[in-house]
PDB file of N, CA and C in Angstrom:
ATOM      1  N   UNK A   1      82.882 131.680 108.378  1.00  0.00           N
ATOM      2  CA  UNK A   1      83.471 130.357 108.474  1.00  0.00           C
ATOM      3  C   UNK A   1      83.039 129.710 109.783  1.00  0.00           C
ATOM      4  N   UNK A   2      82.630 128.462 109.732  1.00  0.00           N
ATOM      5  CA  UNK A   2      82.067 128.001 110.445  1.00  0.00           C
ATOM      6  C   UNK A   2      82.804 127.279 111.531  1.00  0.00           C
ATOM      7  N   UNK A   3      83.174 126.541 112.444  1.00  0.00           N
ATOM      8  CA  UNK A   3      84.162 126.047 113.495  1.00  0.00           C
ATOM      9  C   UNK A   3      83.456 125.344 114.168  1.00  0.00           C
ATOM     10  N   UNK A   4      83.680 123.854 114.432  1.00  0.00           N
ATOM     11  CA  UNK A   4      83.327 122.846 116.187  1.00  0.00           C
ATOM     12  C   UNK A   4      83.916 124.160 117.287  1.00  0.00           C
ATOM     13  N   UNK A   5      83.360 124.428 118.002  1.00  0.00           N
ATOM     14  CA  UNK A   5      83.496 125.367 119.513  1.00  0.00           C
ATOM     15  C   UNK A   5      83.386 123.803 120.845  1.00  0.00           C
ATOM     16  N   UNK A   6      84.480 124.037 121.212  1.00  0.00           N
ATOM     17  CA  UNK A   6      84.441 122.701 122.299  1.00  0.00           C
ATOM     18  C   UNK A   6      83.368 123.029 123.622  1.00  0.00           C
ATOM     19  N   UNK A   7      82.873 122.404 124.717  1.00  0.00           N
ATOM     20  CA  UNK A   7      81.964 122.741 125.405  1.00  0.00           C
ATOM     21  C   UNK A   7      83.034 123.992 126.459  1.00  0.00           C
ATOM     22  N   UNK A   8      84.217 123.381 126.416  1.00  0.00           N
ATOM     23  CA  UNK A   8      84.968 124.610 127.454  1.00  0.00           C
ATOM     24  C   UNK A   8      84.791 125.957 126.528  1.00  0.00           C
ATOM     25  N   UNK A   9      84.743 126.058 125.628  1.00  0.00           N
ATOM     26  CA  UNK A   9      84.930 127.190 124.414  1.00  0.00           C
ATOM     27  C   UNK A   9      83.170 127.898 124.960  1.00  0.00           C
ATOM     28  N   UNK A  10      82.506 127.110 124.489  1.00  0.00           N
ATOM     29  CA  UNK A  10      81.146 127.260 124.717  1.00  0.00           C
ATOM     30  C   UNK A  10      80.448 128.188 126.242  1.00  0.00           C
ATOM     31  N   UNK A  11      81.648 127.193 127.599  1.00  0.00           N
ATOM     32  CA  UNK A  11      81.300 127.914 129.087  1.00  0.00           C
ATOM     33  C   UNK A  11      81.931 129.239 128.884  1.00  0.00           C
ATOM     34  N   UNK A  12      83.145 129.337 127.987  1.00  0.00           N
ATOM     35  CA  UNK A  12      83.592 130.667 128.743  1.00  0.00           C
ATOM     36  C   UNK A  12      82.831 131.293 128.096  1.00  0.00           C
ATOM     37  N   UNK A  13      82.253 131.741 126.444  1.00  0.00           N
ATOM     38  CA  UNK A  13      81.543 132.841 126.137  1.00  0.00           C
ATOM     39  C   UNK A  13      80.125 132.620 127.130  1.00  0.00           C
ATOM     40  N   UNK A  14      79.568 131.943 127.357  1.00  0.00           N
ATOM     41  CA  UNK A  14      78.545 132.191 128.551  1.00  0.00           C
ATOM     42  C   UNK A  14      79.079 133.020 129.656  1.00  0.00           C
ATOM     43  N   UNK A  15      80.033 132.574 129.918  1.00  0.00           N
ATOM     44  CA  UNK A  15      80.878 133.268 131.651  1.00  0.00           C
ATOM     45  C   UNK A  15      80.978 134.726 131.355  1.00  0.00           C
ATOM     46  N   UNK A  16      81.628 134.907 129.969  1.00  0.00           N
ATOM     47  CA  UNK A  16      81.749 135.966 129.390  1.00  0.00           C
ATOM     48  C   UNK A  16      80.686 136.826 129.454  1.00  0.00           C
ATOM     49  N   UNK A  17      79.779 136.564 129.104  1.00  0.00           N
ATOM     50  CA  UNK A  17      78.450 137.003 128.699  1.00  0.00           C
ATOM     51  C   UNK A  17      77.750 137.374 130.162  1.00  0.00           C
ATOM     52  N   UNK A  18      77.707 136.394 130.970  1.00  0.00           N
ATOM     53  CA  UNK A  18      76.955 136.457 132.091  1.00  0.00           C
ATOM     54  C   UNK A  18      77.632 137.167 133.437  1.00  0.00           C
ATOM     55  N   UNK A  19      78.868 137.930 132.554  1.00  0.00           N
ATOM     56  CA  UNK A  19      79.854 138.505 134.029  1.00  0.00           C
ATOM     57  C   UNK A  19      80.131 137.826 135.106  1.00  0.00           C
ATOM     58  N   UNK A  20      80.083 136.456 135.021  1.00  0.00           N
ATOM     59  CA  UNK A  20      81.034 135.638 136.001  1.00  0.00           C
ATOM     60  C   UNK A  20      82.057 134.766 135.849  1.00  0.00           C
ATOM     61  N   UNK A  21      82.963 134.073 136.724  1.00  0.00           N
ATOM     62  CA  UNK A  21      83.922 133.424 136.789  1.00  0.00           C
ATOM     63  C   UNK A  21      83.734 132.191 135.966  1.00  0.00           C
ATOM     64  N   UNK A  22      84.611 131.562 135.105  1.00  0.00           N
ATOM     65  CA  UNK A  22      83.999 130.282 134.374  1.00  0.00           C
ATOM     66  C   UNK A  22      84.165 129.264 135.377  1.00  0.00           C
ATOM     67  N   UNK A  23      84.651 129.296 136.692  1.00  0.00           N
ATOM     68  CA  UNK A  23      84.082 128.107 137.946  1.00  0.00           C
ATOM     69  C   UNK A  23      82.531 128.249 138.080  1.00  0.00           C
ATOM     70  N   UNK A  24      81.707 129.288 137.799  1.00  0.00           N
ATOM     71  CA  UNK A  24      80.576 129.653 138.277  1.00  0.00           C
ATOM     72  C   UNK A  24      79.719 129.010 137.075  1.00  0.00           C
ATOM     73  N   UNK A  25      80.217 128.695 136.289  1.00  0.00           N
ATOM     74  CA  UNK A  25      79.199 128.300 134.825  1.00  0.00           C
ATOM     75  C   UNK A  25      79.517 126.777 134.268  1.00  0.00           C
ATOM     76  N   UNK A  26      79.082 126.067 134.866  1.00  0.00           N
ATOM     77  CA  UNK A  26      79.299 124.185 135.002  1.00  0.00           C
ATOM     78  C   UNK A  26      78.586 123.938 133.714  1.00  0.00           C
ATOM     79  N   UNK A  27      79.308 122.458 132.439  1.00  0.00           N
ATOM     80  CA  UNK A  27      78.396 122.128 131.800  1.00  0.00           C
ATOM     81  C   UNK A  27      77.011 122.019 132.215  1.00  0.00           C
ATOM     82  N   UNK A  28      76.921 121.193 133.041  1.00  0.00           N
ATOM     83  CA  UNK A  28      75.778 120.417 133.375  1.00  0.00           C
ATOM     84  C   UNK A  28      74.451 121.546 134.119  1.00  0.00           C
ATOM     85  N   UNK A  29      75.162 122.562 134.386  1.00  0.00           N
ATOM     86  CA  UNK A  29      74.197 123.681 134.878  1.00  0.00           C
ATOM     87  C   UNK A  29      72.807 124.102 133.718  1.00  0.00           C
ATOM     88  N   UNK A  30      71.840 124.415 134.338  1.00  0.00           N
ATOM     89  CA  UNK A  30      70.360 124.687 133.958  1.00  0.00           C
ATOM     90  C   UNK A  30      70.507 125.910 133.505  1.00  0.00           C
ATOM     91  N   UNK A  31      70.519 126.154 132.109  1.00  0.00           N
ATOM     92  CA  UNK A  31      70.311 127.928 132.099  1.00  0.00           C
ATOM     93  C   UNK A  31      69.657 128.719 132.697  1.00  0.00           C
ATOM     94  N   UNK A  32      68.100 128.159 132.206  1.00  0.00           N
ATOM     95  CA  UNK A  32      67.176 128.722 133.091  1.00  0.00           C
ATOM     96  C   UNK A  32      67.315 128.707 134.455  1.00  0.00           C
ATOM     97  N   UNK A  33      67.329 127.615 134.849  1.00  0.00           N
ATOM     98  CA  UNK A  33      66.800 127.412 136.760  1.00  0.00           C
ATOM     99  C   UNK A  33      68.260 128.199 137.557  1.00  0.00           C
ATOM    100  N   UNK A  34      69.198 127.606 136.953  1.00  0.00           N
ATOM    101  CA  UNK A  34      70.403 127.923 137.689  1.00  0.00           C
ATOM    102  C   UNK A  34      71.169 128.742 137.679  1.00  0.00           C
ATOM    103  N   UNK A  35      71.598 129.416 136.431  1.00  0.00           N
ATOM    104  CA  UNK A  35      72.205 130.336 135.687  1.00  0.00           C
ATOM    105  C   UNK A  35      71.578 131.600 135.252  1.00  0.00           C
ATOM    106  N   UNK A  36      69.991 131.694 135.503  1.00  0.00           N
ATOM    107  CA  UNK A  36      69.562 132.788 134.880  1.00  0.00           C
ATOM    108  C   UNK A  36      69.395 133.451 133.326  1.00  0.00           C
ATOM    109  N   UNK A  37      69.500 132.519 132.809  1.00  0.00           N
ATOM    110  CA  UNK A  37      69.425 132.903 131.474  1.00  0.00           C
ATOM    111  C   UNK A  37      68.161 133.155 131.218  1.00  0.00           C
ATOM    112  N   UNK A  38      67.498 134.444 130.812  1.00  0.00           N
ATOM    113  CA  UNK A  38      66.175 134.085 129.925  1.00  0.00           C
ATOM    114  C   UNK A  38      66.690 134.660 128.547  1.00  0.00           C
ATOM    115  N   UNK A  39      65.455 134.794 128.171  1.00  0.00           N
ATOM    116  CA  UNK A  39      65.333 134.906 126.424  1.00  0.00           C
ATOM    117  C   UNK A  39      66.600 135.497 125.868  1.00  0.00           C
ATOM    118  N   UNK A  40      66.334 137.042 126.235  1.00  0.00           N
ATOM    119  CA  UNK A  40      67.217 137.995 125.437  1.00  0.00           C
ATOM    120  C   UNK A  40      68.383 137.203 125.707  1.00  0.00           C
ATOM    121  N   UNK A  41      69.203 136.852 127.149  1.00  0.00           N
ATOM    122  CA  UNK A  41      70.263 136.618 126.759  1.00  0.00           C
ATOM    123  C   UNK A  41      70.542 135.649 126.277  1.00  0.00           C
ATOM    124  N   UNK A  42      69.778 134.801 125.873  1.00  0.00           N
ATOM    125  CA  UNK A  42      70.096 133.256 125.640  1.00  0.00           C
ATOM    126  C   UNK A  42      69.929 133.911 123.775  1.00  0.00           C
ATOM    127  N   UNK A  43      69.399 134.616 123.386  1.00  0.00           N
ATOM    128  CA  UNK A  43      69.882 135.340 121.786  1.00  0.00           C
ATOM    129  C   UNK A  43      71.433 136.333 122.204  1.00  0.00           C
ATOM    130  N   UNK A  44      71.087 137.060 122.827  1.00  0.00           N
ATOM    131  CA  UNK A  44      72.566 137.386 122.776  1.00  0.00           C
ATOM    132  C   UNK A  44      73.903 136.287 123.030  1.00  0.00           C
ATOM    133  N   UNK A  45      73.499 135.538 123.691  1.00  0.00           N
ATOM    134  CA  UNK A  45      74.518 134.032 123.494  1.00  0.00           C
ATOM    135  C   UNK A  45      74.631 133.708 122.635  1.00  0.00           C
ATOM    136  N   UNK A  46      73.634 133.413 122.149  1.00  0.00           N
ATOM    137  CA  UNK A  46      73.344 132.441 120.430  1.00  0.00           C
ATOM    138  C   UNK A  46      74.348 133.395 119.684  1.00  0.00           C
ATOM    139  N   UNK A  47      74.491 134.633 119.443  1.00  0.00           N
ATOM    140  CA  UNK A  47      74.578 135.262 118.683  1.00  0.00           C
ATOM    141  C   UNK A  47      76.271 135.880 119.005  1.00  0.00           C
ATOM    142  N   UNK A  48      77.056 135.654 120.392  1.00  0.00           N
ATOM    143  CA  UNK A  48      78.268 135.679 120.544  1.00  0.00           C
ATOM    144  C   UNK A  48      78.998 134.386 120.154  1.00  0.00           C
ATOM    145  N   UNK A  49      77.878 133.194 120.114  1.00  0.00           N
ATOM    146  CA  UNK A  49      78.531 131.843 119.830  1.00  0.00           C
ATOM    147  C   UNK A  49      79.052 131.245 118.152  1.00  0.00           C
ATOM    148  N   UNK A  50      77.606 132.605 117.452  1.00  0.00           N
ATOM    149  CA  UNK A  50      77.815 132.476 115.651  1.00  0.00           C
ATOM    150  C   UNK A  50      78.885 133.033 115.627  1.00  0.00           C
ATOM    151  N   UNK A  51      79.278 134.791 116.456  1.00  0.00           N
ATOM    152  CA  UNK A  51      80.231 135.319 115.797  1.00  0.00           C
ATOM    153  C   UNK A  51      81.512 134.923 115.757  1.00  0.00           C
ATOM    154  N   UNK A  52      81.758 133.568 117.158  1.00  0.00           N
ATOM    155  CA  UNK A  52      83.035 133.329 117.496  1.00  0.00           C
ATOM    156  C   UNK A  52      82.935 131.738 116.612  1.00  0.00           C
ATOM    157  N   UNK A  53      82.296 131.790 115.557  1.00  0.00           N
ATOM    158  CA  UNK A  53      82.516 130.660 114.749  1.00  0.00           C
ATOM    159  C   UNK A  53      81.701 129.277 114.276  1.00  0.00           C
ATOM    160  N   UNK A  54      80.403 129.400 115.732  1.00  0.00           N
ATOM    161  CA  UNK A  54      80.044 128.407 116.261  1.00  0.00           C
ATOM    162  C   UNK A  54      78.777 128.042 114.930  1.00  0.00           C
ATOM    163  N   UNK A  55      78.636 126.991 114.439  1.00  0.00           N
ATOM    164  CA  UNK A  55      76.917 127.138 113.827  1.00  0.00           C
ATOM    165  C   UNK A  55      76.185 126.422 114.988  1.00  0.00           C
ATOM    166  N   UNK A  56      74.769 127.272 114.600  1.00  0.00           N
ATOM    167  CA  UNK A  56      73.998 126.296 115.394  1.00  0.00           C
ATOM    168  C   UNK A  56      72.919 126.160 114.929  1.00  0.00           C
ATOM    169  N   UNK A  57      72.216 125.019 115.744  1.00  0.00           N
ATOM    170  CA  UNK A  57      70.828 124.267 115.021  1.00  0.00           C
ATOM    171  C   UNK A  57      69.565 125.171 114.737  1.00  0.00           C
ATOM    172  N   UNK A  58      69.018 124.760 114.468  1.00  0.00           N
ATOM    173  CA  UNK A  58      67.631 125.038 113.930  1.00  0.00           C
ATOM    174  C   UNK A  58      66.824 125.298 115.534  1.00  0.00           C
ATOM    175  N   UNK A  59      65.534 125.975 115.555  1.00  0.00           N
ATOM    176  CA  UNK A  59      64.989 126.330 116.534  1.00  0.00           C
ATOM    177  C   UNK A  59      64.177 125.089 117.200  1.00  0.00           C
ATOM    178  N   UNK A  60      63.269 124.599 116.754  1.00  0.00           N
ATOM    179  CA  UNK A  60      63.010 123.077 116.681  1.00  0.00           C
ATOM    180  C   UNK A  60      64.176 122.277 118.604  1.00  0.00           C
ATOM    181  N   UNK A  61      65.678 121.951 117.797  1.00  0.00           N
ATOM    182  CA  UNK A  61      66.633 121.793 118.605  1.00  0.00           C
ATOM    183  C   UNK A  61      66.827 122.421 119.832  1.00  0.00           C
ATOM    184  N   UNK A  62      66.804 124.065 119.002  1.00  0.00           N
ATOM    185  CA  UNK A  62      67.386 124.735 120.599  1.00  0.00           C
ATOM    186  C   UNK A  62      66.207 124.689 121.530  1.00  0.00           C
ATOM    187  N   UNK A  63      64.648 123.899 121.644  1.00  0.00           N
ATOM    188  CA  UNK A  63      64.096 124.295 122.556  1.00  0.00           C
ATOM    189  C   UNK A  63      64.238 123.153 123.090  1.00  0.00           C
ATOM    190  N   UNK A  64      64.878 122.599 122.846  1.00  0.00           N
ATOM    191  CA  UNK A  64      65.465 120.980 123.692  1.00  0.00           C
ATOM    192  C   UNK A  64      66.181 121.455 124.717  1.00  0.00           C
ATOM    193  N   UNK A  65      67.192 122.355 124.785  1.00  0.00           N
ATOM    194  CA  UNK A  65      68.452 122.683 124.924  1.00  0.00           C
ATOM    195  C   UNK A  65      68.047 122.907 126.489  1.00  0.00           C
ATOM    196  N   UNK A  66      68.696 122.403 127.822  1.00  0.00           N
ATOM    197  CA  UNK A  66      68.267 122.851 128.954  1.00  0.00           C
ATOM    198  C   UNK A  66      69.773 123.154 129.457  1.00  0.00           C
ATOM    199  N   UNK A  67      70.695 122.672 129.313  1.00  0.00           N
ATOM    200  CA  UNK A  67      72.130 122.985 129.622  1.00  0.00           C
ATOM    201  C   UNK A  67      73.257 123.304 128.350  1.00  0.00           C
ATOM    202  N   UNK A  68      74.278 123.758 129.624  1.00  0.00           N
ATOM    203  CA  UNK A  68      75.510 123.878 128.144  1.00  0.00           C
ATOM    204  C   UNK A  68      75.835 122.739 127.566  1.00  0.00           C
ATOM    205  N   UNK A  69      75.568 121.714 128.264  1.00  0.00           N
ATOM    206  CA  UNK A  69      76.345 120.530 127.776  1.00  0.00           C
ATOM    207  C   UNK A  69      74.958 119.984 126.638  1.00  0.00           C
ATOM    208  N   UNK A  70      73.894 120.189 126.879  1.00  0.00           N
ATOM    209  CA  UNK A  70      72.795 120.265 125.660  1.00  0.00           C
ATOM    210  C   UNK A  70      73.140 121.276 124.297  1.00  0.00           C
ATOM    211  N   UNK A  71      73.293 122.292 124.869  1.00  0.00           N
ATOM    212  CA  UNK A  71      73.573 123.683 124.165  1.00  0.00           C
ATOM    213  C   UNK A  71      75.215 122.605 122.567  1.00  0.00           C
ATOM    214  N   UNK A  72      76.053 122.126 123.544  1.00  0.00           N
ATOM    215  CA  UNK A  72      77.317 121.526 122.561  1.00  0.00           C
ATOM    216  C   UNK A  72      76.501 120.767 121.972  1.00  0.00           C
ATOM    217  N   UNK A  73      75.850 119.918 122.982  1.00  0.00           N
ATOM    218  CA  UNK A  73      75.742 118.293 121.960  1.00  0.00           C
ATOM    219  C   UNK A  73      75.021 118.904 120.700  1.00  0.00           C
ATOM    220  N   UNK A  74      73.777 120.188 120.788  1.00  0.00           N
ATOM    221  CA  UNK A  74      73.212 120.536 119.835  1.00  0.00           C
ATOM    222  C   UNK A  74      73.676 120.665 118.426  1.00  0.00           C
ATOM    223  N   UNK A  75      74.793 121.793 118.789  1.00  0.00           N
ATOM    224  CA  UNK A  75      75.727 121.910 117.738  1.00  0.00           C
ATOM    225  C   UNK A  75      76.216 120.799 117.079  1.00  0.00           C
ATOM    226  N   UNK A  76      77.028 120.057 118.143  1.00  0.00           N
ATOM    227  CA  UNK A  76      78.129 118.913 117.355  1.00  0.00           C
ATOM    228  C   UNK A  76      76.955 118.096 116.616  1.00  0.00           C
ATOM    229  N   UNK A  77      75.584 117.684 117.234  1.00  0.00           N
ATOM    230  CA  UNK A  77      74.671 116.350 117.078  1.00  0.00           C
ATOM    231  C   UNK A  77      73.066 116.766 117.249  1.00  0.00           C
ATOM    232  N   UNK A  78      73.143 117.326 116.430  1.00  0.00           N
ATOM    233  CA  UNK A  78      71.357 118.074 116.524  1.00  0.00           C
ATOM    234  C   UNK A  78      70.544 117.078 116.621  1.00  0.00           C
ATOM    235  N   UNK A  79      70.960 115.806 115.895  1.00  0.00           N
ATOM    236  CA  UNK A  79      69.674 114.604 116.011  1.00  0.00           C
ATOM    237  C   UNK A  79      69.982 114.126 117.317  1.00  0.00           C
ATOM    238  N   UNK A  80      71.223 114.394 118.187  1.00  0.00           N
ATOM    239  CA  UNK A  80      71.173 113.607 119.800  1.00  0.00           C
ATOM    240  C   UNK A  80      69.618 113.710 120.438  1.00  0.00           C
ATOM    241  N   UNK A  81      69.564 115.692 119.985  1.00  0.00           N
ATOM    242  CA  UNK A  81      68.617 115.775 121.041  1.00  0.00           C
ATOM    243  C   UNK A  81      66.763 115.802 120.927  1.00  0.00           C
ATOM    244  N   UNK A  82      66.404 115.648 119.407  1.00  0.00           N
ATOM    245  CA  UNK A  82      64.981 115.493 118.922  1.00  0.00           C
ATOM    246  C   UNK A  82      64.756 114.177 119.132  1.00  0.00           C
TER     247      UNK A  82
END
């Protein structure tokens, strides 16, 4: 079953994921540059975000994706970001 995940919903499984404080994980933060995300974990994200309900876009989309607050709009509005 599928669920809208709000962008706060969205920081904490990152925070979660990335073993830090959800003060430490800002929408607007850079996965890459700022946060450290590469590949694997940015699939293991993807893949804590399906199980907790979330759908998400097509691959196409996610290489748009440079923040969390990209990462939501994706979900909620896949055409925001092509």
């Amino acid at each position: 079953m599928s669920t809208v995940l709000s962008l706060q919903d969205i920081r904490r499984l990152a925070a979660a994921h990335l073993g830090r404080p959800l003060e430490e994980v800002g929408s607007q933060q850079r996965l890459v540059e700022d946060l450290d995300v590469d590949s694997l974990e940015m699939h293991a994200l993807l893949i804590q975000i399906e199980e907790a309900g979330g759908t998400l876009p097509g691959a196409e989309v996610l290489r748009a994706v440079i923040t969390l607050a990209d990462l939501h709009l994706a979900m909620t509005n896949p055409d925001a970001l092509t």
